[in-house]
PDB file of N, CA and C in Angstrom:
ATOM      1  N   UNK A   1     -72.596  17.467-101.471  1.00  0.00           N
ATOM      2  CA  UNK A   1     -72.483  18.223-102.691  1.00  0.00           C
ATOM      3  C   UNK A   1     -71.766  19.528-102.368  1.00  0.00           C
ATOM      4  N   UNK A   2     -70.778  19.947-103.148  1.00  0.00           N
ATOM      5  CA  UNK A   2     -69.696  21.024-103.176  1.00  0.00           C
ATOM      6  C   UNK A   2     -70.261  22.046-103.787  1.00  0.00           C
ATOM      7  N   UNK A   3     -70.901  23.127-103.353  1.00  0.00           N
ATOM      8  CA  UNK A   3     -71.116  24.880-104.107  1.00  0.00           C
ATOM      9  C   UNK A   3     -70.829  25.802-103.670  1.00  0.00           C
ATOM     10  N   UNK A   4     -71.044  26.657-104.813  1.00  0.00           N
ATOM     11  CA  UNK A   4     -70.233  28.068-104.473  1.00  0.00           C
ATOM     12  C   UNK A   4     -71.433  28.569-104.768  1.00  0.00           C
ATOM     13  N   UNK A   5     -71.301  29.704-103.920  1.00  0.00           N
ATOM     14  CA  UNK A   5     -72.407  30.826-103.448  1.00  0.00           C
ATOM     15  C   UNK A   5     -71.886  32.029-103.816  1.00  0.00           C
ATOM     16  N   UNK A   6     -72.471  32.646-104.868  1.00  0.00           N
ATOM     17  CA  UNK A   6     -71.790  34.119-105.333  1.00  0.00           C
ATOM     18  C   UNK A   6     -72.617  34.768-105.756  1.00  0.00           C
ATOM     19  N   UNK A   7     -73.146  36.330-105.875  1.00  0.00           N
ATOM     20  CA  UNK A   7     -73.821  37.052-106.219  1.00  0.00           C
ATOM     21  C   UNK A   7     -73.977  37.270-107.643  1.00  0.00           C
ATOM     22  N   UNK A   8     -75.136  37.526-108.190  1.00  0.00           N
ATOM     23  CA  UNK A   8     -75.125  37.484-109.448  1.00  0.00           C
ATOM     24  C   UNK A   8     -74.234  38.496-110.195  1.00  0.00           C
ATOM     25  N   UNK A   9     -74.333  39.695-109.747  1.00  0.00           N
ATOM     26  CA  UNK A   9     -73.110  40.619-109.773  1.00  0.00           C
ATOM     27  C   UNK A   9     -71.523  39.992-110.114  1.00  0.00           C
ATOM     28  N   UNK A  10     -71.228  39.306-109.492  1.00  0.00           N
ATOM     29  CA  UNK A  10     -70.235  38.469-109.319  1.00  0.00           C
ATOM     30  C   UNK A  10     -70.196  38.020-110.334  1.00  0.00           C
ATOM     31  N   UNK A  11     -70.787  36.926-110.569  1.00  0.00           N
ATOM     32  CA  UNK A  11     -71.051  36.017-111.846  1.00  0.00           C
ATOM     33  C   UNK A  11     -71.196  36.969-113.392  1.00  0.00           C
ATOM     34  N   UNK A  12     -72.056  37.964-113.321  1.00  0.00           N
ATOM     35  CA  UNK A  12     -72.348  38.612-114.508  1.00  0.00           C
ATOM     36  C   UNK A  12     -70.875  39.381-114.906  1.00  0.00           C
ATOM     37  N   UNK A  13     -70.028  39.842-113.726  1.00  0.00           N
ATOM     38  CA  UNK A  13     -68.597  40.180-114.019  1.00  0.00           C
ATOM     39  C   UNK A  13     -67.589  39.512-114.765  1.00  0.00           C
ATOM     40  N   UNK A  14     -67.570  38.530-114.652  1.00  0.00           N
ATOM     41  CA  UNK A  14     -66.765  36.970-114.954  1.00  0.00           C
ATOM     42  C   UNK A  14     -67.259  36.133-115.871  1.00  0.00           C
ATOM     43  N   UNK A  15     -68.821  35.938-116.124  1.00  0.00           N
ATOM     44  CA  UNK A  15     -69.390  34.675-116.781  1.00  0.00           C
ATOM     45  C   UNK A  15     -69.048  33.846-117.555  1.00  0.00           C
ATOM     46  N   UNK A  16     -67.946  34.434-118.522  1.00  0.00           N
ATOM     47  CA  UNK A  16     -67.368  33.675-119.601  1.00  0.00           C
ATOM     48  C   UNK A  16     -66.306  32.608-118.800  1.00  0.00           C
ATOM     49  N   UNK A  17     -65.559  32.815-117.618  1.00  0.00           N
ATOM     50  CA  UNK A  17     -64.762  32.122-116.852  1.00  0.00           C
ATOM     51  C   UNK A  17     -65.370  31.074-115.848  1.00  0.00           C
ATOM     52  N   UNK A  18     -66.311  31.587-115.729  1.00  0.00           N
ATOM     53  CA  UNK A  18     -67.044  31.074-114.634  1.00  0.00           C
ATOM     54  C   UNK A  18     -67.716  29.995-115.723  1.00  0.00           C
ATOM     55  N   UNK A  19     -68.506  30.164-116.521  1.00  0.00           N
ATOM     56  CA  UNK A  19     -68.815  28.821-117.343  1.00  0.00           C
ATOM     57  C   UNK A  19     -68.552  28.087-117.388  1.00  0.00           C
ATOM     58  N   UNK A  20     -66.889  28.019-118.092  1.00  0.00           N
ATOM     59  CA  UNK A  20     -65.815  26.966-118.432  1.00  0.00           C
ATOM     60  C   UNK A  20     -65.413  26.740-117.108  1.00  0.00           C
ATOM     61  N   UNK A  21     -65.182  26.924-115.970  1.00  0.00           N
ATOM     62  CA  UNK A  21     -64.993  26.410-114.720  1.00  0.00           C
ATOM     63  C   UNK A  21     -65.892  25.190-114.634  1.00  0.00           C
ATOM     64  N   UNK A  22     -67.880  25.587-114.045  1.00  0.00           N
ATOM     65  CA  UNK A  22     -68.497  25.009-114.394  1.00  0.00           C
ATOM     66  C   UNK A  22     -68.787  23.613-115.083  1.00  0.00           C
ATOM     67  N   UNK A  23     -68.310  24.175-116.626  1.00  0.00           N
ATOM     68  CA  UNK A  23     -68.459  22.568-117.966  1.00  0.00           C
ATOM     69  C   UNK A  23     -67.431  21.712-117.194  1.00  0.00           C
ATOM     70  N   UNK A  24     -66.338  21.988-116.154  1.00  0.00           N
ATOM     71  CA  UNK A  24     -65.187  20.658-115.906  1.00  0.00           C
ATOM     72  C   UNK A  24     -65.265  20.182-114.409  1.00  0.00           C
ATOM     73  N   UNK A  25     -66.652  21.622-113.571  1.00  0.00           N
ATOM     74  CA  UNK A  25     -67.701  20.902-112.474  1.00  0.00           C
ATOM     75  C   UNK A  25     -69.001  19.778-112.403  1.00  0.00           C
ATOM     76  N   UNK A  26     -68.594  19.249-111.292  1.00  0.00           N
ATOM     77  CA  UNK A  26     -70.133  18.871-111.047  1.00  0.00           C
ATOM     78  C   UNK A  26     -70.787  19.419-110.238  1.00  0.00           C
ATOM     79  N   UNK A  27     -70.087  20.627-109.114  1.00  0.00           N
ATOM     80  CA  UNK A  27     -70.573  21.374-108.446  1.00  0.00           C
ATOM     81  C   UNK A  27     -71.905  22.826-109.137  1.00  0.00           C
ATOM     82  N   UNK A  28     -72.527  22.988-108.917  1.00  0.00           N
ATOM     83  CA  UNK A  28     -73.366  23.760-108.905  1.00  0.00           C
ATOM     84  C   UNK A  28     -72.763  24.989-108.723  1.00  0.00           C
ATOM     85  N   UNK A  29     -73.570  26.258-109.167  1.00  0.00           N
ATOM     86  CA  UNK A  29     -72.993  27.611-108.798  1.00  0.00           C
ATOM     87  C   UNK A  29     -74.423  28.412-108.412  1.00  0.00           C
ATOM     88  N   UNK A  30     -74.396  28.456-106.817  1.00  0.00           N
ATOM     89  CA  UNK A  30     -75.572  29.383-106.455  1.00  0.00           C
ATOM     90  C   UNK A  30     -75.468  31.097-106.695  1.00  0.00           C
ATOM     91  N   UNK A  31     -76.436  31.530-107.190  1.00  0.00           N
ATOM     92  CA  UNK A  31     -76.561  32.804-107.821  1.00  0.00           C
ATOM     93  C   UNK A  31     -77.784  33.563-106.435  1.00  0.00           C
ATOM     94  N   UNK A  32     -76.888  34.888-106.132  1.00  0.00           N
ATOM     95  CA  UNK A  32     -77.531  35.495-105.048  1.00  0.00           C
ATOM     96  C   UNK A  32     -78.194  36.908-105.530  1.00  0.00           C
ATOM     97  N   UNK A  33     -78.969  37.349-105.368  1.00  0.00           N
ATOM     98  CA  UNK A  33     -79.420  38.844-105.695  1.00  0.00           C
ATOM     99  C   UNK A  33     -79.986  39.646-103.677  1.00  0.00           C
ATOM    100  N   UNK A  34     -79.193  40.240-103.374  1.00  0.00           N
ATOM    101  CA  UNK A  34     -79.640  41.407-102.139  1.00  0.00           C
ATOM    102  C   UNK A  34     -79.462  40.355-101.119  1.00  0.00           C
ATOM    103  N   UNK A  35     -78.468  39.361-101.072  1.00  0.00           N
ATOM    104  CA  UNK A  35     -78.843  38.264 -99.846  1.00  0.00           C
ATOM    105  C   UNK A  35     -79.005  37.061-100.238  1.00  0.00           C
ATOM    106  N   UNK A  36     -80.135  36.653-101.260  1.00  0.00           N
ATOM    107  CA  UNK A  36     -81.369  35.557-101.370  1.00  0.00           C
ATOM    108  C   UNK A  36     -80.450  35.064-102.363  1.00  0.00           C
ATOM    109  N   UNK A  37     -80.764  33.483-102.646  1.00  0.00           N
ATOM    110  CA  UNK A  37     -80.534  32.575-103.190  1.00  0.00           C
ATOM    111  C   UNK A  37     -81.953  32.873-104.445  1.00  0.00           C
ATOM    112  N   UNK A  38     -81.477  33.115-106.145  1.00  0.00           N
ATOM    113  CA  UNK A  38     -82.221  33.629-106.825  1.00  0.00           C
ATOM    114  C   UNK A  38     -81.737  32.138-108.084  1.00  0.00           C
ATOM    115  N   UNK A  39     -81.169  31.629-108.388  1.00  0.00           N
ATOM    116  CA  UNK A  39     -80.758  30.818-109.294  1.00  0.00           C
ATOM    117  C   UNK A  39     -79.899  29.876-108.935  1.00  0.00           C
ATOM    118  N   UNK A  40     -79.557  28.631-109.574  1.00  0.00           N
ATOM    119  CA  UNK A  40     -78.605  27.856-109.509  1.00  0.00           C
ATOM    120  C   UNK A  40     -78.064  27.908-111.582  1.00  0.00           C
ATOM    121  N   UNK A  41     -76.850  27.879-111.415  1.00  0.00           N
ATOM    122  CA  UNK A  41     -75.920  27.666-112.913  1.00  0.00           C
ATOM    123  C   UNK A  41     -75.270  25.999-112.559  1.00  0.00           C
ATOM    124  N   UNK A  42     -75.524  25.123-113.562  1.00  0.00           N
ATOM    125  CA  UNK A  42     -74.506  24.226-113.786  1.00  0.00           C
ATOM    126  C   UNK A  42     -73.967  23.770-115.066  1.00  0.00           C
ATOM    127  N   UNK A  43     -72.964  23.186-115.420  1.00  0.00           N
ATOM    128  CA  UNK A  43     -72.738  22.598-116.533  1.00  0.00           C
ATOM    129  C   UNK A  43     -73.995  22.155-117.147  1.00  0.00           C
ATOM    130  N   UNK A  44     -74.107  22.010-118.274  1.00  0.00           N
ATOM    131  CA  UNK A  44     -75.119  21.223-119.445  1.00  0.00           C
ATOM    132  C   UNK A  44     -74.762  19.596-119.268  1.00  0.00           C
ATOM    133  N   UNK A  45     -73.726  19.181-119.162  1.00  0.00           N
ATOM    134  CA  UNK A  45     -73.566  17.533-119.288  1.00  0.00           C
ATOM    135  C   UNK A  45     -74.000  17.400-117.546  1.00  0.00           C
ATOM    136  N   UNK A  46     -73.726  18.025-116.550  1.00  0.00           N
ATOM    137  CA  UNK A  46     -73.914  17.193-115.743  1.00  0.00           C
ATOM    138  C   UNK A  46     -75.680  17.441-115.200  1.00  0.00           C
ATOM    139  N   UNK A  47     -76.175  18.599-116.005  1.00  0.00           N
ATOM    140  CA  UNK A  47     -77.890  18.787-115.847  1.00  0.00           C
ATOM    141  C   UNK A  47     -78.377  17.872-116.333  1.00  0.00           C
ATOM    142  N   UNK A  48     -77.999  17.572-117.841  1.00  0.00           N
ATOM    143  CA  UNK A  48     -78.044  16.409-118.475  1.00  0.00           C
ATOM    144  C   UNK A  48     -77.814  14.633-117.361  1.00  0.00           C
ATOM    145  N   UNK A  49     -76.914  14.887-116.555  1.00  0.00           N
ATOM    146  CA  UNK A  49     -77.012  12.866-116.390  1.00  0.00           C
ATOM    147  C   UNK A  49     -78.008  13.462-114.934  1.00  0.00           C
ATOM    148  N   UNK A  50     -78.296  14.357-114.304  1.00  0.00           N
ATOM    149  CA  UNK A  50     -78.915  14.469-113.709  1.00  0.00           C
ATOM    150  C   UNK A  50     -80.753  14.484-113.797  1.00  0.00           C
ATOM    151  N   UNK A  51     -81.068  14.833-115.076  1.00  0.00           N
ATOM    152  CA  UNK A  51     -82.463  14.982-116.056  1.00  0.00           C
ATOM    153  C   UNK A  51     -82.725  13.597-115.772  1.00  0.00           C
ATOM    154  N   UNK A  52     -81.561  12.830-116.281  1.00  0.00           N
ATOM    155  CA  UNK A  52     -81.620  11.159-116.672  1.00  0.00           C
ATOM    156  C   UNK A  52     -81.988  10.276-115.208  1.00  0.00           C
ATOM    157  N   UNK A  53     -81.150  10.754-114.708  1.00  0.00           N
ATOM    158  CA  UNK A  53     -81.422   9.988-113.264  1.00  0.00           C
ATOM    159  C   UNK A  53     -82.970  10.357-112.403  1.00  0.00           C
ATOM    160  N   UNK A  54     -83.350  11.407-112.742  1.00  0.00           N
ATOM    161  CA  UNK A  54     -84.146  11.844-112.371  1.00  0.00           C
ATOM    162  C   UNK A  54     -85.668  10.882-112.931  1.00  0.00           C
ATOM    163  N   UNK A  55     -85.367  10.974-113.867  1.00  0.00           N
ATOM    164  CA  UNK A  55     -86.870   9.566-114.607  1.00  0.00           C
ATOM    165  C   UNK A  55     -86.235   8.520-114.132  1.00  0.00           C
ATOM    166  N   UNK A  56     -85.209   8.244-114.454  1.00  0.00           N
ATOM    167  CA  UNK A  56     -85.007   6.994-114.088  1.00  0.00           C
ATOM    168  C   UNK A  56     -86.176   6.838-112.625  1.00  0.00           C
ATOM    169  N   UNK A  57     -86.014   7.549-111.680  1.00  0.00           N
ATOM    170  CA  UNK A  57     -86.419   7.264-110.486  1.00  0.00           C
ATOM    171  C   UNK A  57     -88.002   7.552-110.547  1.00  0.00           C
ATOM    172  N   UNK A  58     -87.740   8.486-110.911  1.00  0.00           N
ATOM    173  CA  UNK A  58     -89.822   8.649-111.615  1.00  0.00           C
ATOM    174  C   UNK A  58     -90.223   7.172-112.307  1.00  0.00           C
ATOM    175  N   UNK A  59     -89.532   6.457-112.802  1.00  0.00           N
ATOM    176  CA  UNK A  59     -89.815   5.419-113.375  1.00  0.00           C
ATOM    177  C   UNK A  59     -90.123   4.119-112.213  1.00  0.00           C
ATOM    178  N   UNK A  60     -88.731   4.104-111.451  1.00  0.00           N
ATOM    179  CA  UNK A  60     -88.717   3.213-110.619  1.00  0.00           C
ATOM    180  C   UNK A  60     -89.995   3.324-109.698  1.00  0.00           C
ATOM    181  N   UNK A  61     -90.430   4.634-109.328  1.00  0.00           N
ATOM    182  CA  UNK A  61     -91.323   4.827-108.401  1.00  0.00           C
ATOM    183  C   UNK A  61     -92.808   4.287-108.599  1.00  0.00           C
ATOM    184  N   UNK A  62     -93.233   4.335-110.123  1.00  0.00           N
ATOM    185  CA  UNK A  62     -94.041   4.430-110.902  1.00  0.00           C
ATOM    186  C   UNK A  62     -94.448   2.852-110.781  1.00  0.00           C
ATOM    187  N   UNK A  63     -92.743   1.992-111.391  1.00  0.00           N
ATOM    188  CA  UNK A  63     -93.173   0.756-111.130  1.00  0.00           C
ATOM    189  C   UNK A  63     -93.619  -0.199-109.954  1.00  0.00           C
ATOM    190  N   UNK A  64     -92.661   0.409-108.905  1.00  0.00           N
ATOM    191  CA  UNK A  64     -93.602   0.150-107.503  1.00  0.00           C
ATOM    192  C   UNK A  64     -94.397   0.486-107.132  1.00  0.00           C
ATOM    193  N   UNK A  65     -95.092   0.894-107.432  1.00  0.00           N
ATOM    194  CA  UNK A  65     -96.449   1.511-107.603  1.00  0.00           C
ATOM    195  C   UNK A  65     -97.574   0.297-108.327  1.00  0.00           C
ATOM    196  N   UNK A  66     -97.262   0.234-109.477  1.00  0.00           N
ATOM    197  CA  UNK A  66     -97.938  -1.082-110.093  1.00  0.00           C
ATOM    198  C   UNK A  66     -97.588  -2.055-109.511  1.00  0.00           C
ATOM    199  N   UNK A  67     -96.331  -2.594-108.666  1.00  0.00           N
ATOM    200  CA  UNK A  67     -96.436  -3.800-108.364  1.00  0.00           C
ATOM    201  C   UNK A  67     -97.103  -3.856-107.313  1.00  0.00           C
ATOM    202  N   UNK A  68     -97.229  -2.477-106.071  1.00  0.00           N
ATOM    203  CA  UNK A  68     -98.301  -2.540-105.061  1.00  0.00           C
ATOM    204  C   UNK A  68     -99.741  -2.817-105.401  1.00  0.00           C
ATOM    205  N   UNK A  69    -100.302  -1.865-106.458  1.00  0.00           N
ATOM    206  CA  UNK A  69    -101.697  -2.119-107.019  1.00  0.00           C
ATOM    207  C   UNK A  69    -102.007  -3.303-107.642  1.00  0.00           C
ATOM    208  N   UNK A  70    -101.027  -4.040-107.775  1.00  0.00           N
ATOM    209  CA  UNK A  70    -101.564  -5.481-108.747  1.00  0.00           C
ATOM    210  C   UNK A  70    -101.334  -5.025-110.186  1.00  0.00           C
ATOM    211  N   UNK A  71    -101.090  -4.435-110.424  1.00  0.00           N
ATOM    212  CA  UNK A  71    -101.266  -3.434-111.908  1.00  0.00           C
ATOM    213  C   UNK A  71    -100.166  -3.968-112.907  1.00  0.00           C
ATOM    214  N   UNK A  72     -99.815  -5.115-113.195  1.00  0.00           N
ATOM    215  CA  UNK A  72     -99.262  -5.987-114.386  1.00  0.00           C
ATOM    216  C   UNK A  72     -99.116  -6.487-115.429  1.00  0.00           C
ATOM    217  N   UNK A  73     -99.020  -6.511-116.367  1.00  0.00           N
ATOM    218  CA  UNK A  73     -99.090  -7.324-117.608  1.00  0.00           C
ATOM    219  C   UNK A  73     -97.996  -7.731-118.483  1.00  0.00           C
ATOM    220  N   UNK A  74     -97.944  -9.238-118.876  1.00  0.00           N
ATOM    221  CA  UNK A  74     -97.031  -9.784-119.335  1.00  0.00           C
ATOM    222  C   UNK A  74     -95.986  -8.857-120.261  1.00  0.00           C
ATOM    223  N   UNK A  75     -94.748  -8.308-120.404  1.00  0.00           N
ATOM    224  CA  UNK A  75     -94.124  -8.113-121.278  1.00  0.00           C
ATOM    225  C   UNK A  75     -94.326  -8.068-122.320  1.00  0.00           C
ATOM    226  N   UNK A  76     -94.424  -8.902-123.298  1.00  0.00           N
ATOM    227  CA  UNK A  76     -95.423  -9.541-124.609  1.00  0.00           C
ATOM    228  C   UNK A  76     -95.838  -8.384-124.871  1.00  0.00           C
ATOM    229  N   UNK A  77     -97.315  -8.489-123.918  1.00  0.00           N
ATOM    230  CA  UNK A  77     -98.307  -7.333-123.911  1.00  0.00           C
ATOM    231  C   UNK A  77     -98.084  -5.967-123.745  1.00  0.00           C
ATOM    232  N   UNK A  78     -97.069  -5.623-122.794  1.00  0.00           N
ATOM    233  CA  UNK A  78     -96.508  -4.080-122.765  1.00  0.00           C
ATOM    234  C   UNK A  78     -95.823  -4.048-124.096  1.00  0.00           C
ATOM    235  N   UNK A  79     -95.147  -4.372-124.844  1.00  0.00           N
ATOM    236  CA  UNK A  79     -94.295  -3.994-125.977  1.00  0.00           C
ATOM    237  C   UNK A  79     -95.167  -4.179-127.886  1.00  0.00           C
ATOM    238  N   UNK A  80     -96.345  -4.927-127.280  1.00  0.00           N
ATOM    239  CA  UNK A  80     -97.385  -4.947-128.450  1.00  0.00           C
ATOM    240  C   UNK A  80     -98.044  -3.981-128.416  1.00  0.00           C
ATOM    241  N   UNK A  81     -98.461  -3.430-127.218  1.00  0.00           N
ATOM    242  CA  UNK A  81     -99.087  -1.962-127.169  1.00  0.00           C
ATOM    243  C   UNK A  81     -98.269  -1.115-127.057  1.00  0.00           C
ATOM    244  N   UNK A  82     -97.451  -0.876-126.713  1.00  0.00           N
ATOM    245  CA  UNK A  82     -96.588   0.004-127.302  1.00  0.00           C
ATOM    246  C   UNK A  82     -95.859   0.129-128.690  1.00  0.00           C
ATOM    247  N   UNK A  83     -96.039  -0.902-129.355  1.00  0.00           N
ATOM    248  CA  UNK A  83     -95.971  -0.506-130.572  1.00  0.00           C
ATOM    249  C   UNK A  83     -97.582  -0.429-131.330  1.00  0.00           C
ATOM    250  N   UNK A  84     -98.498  -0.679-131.031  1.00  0.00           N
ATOM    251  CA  UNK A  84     -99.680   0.353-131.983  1.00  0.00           C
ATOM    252  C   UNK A  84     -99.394   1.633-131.860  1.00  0.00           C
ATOM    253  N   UNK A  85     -99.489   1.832-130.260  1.00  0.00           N
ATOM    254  CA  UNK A  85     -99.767   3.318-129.826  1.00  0.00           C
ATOM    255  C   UNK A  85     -98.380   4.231-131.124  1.00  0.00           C
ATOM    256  N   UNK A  86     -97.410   3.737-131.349  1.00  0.00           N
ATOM    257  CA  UNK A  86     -96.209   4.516-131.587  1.00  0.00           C
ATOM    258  C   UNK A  86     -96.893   4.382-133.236  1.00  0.00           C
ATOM    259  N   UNK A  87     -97.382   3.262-134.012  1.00  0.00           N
ATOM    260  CA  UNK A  87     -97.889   2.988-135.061  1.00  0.00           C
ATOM    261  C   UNK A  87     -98.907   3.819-135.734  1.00  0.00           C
ATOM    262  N   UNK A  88     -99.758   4.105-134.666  1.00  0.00           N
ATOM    263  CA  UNK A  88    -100.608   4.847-134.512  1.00  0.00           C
ATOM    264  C   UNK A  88    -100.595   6.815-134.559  1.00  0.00           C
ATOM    265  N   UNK A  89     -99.540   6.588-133.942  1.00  0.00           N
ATOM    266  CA  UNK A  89     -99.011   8.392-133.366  1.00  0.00           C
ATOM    267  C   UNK A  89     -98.386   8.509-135.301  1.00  0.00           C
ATOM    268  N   UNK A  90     -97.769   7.151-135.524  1.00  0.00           N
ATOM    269  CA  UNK A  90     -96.704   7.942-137.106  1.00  0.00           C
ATOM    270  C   UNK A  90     -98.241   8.132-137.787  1.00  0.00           C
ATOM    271  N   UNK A  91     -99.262   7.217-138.112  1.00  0.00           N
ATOM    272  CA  UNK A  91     -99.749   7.476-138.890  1.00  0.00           C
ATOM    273  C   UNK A  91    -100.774   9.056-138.750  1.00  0.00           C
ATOM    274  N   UNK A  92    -100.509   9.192-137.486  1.00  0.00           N
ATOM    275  CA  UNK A  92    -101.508  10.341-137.208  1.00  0.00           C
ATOM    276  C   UNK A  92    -100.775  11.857-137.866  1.00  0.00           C
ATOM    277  N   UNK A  93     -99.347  11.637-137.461  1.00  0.00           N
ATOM    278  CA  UNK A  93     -98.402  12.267-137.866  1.00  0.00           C
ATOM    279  C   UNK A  93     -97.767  12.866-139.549  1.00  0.00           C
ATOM    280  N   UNK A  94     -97.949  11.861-139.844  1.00  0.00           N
ATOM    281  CA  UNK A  94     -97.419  11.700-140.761  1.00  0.00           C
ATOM    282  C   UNK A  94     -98.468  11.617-142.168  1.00  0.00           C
TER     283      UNK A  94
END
């Protein structure tokens, strides 16, 4: 992974340039205060497919997890309970 390391100083000088740099990165922009690494800045779309990938793997982990514990149930059954529960939430809702 490709970043730039610049003081917040830096950044707060520029920001409007430095943004639009950013939105057409996938690189990250580390933000420094006295030395220290105080923030990271990135684009919104690529925080975004990164959010995504991120469950994704929370997911994957989750499911190996149930398949270690024995912890299964037919399809069928996952998508019938999941629709009360959602049936349930409108009417609570609503």
């Amino acid at each position: 992974m490709n970043e730039t390391i610049i003081s917040l100083d830096q950044f707060s000088a520029d920001s409007s340039r430095k943004i639009k740099v950013l939105q057409q990165s996938s690189s990250p922009l580390i933000l420094t205060e006295n030395g220290r690494a105080t923030a990271v800045v990135e684009g919104y779309e690529h925080y975004q497919r990164q959010q995504k990938s991120l469950v994704l793997l929370r997911l994957m982990i989750q499911s190996e997890n149930n398949i270690e514990h024995d912890r299964l149930m037919p399809q069928k059954q996952v998508f019938t309970s999941l629709k009360a529960r959602l049936e349930e939430e409108k009417e609570n809702n609503g």
